[in-house]
C-alpha atoms as a PDB file:
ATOM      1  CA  UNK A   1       0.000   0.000   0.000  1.00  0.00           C
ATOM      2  CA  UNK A   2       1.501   3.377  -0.729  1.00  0.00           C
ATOM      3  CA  UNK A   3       1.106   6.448   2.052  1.00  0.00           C
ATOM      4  CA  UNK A   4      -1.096   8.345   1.238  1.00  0.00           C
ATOM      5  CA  UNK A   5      -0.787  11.850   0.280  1.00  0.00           C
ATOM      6  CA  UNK A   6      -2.432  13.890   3.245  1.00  0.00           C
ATOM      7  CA  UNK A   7       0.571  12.183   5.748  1.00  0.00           C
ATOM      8  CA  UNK A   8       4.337  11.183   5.970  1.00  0.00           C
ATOM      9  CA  UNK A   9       6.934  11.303   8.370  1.00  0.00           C
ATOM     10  CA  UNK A  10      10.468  12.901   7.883  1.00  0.00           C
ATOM     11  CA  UNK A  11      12.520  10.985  10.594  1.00  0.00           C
ATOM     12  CA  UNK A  12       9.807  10.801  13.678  1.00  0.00           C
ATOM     13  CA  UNK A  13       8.214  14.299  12.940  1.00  0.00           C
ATOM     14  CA  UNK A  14       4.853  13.115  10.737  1.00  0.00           C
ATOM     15  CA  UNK A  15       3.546  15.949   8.694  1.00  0.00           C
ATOM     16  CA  UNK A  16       0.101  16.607   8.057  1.00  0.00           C
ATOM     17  CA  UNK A  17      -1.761  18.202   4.964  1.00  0.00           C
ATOM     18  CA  UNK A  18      -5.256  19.100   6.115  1.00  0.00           C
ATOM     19  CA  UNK A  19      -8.184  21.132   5.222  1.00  0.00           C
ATOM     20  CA  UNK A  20      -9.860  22.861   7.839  1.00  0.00           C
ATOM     21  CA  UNK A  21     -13.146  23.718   8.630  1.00  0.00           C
ATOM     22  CA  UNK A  22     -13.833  26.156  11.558  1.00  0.00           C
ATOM     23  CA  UNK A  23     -16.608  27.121  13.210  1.00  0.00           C
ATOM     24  CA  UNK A  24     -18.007  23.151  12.890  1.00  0.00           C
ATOM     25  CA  UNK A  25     -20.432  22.145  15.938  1.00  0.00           C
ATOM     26  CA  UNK A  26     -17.752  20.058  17.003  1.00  0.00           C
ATOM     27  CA  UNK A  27     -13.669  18.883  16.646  1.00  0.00           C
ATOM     28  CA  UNK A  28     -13.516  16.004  14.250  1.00  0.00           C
ATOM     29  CA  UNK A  29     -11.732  14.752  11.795  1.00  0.00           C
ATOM     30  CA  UNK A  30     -14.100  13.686   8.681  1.00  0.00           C
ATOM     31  CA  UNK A  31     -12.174  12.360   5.815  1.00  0.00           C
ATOM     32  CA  UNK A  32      -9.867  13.048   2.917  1.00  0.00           C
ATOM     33  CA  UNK A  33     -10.475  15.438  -0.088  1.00  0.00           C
ATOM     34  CA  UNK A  34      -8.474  16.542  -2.464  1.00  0.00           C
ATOM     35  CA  UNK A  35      -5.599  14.978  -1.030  1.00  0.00           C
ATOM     36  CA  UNK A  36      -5.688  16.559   2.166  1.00  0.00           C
ATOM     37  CA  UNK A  37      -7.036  15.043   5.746  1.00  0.00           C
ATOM     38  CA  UNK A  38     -10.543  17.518   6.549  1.00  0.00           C
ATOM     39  CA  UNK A  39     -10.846  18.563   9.902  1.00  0.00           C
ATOM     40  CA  UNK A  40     -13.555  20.137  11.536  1.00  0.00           C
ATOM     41  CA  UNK A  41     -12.775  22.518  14.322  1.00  0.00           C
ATOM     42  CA  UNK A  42     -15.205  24.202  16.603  1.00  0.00           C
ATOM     43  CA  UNK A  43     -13.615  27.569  16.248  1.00  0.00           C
ATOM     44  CA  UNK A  44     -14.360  30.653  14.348  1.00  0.00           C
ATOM     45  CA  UNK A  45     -10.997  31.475  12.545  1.00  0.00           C
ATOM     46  CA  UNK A  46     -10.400  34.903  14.861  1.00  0.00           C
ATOM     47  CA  UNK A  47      -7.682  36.140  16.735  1.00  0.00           C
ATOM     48  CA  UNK A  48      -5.555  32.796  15.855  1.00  0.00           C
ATOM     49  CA  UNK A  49      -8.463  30.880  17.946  1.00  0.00           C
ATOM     50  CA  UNK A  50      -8.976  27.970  15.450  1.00  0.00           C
ATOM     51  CA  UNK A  51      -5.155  27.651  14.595  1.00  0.00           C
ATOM     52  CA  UNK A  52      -5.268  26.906  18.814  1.00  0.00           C
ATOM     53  CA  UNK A  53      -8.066  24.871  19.056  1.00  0.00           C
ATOM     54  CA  UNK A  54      -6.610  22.456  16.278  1.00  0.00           C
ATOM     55  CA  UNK A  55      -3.206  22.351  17.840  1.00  0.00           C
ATOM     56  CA  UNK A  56      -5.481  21.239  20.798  1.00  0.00           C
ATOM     57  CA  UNK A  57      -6.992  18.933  19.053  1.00  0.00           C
ATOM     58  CA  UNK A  58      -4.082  17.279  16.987  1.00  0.00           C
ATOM     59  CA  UNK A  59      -2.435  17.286  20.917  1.00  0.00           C
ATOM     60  CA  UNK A  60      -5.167  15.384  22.236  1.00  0.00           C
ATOM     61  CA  UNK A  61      -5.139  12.623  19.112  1.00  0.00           C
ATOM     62  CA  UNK A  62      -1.115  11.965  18.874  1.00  0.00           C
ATOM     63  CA  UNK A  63      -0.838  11.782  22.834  1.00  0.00           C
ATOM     64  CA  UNK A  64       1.917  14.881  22.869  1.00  0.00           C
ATOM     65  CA  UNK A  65       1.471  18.567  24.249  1.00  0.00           C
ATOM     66  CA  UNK A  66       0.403  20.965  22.351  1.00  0.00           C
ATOM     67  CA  UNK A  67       4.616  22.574  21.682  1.00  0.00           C
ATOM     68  CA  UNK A  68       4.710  19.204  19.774  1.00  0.00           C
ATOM     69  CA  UNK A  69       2.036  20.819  17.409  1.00  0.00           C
ATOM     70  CA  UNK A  70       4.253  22.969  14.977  1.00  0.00           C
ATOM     71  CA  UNK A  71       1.602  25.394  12.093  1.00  0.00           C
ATOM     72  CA  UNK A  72       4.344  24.807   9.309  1.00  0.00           C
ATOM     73  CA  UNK A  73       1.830  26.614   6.518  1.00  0.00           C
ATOM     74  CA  UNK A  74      -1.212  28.199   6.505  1.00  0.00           C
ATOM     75  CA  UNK A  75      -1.734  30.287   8.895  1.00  0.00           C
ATOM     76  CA  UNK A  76      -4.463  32.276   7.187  1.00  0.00           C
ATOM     77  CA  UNK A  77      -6.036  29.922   5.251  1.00  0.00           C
ATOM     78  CA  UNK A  78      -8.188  26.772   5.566  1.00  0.00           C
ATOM     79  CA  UNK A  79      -5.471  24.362   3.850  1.00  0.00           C
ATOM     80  CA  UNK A  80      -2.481  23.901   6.317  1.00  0.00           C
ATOM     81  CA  UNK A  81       0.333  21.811   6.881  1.00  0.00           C
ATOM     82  CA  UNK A  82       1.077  20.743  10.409  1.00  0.00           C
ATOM     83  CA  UNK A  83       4.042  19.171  11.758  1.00  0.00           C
ATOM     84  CA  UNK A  84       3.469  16.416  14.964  1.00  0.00           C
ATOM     85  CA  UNK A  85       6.771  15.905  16.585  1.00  0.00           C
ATOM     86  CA  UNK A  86       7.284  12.455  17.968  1.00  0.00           C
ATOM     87  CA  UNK A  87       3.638  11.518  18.020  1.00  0.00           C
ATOM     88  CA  UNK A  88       2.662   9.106  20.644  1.00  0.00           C
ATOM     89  CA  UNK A  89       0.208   7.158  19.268  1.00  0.00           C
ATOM     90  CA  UNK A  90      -1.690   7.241  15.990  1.00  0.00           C
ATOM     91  CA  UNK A  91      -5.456   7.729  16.542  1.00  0.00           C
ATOM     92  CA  UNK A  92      -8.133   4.792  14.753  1.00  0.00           C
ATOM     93  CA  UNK A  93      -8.291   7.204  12.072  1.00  0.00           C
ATOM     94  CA  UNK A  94      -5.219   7.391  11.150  1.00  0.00           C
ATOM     95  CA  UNK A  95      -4.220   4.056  11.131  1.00  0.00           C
ATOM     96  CA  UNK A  96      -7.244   2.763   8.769  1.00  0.00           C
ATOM     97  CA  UNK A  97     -10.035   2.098  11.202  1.00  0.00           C
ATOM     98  CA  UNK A  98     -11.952   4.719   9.551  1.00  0.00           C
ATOM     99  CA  UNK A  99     -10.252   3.609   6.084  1.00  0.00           C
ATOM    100  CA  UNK A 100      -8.478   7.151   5.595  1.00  0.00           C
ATOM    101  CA  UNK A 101      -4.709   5.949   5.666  1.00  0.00           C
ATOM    102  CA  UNK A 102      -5.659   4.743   2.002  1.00  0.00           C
ATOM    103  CA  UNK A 103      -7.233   7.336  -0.673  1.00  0.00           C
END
C-alpha cells in the first residue's frame, strides 16, 4: 500500500496536509479530499483561535502537548500543513479504522 498523500513522516516528525473547517459544531476529523485530511474545528478562525483549538486537538489525538504541534503553513487559510513531533500514538483514524490511511 503506498502512504497516502495527506501524511508522511520525515525521521519521527509526521507531517500533516489538512483542510480545515472552523466554526463546525464540534472537533472532528471527517475524511480526505483533495488529497488533504478535513478537519472540523469548533472555532471561528479569529484572533488565531482555530489555529489553537486544532493544535489542541491534533495534541489530544497523537498523545503529545500541544509545543509538539508545529503550524508549518497556513496560517491564514483553511489548507495547512502541520508538523506532529514524535507523536505518541496514531489515533483509529489514522491508522485505517476509519479507512483514511488509504485514498
Amino acid at each position: 500500500m503506498s502512504t497516502p498523500t495527506w501524511q508522511h513522516f520525515e525521521d519521527d516528525t509526521l507531517i500533516l496536509e489538512l483542510r480545515v473547517q472552523p466554526r463546525a459544531s464540534r472537533d472532528e476529523v471527517v475524511g480526505v479530499k483533495g488529497g488533504r485530511l478535513k478537519v472540523r474545528i469548533a472555532a471561528a478562525p479569529v484572533d488565531n483561535a482555530a489555529n489553537s483549538r486544532l493544535k489542541g486537538f491534533l495534541a489530544k489525538e497523537f498523545g503529545v502537548t500541544r509545543g509538539r504541534i508545529r503550524l508549518l503553513s497556513g496560517e491564514a487559510r483553511r489548507e495547512k500543513r502541520v508538523a506532529v513531533d514524535g507523536p505518541r500514538r496514531l489515533p483509529s483514524w489514522f491508522s485505517g479504522g476509519s479507512g483514511f490511511l488509504a485514498e
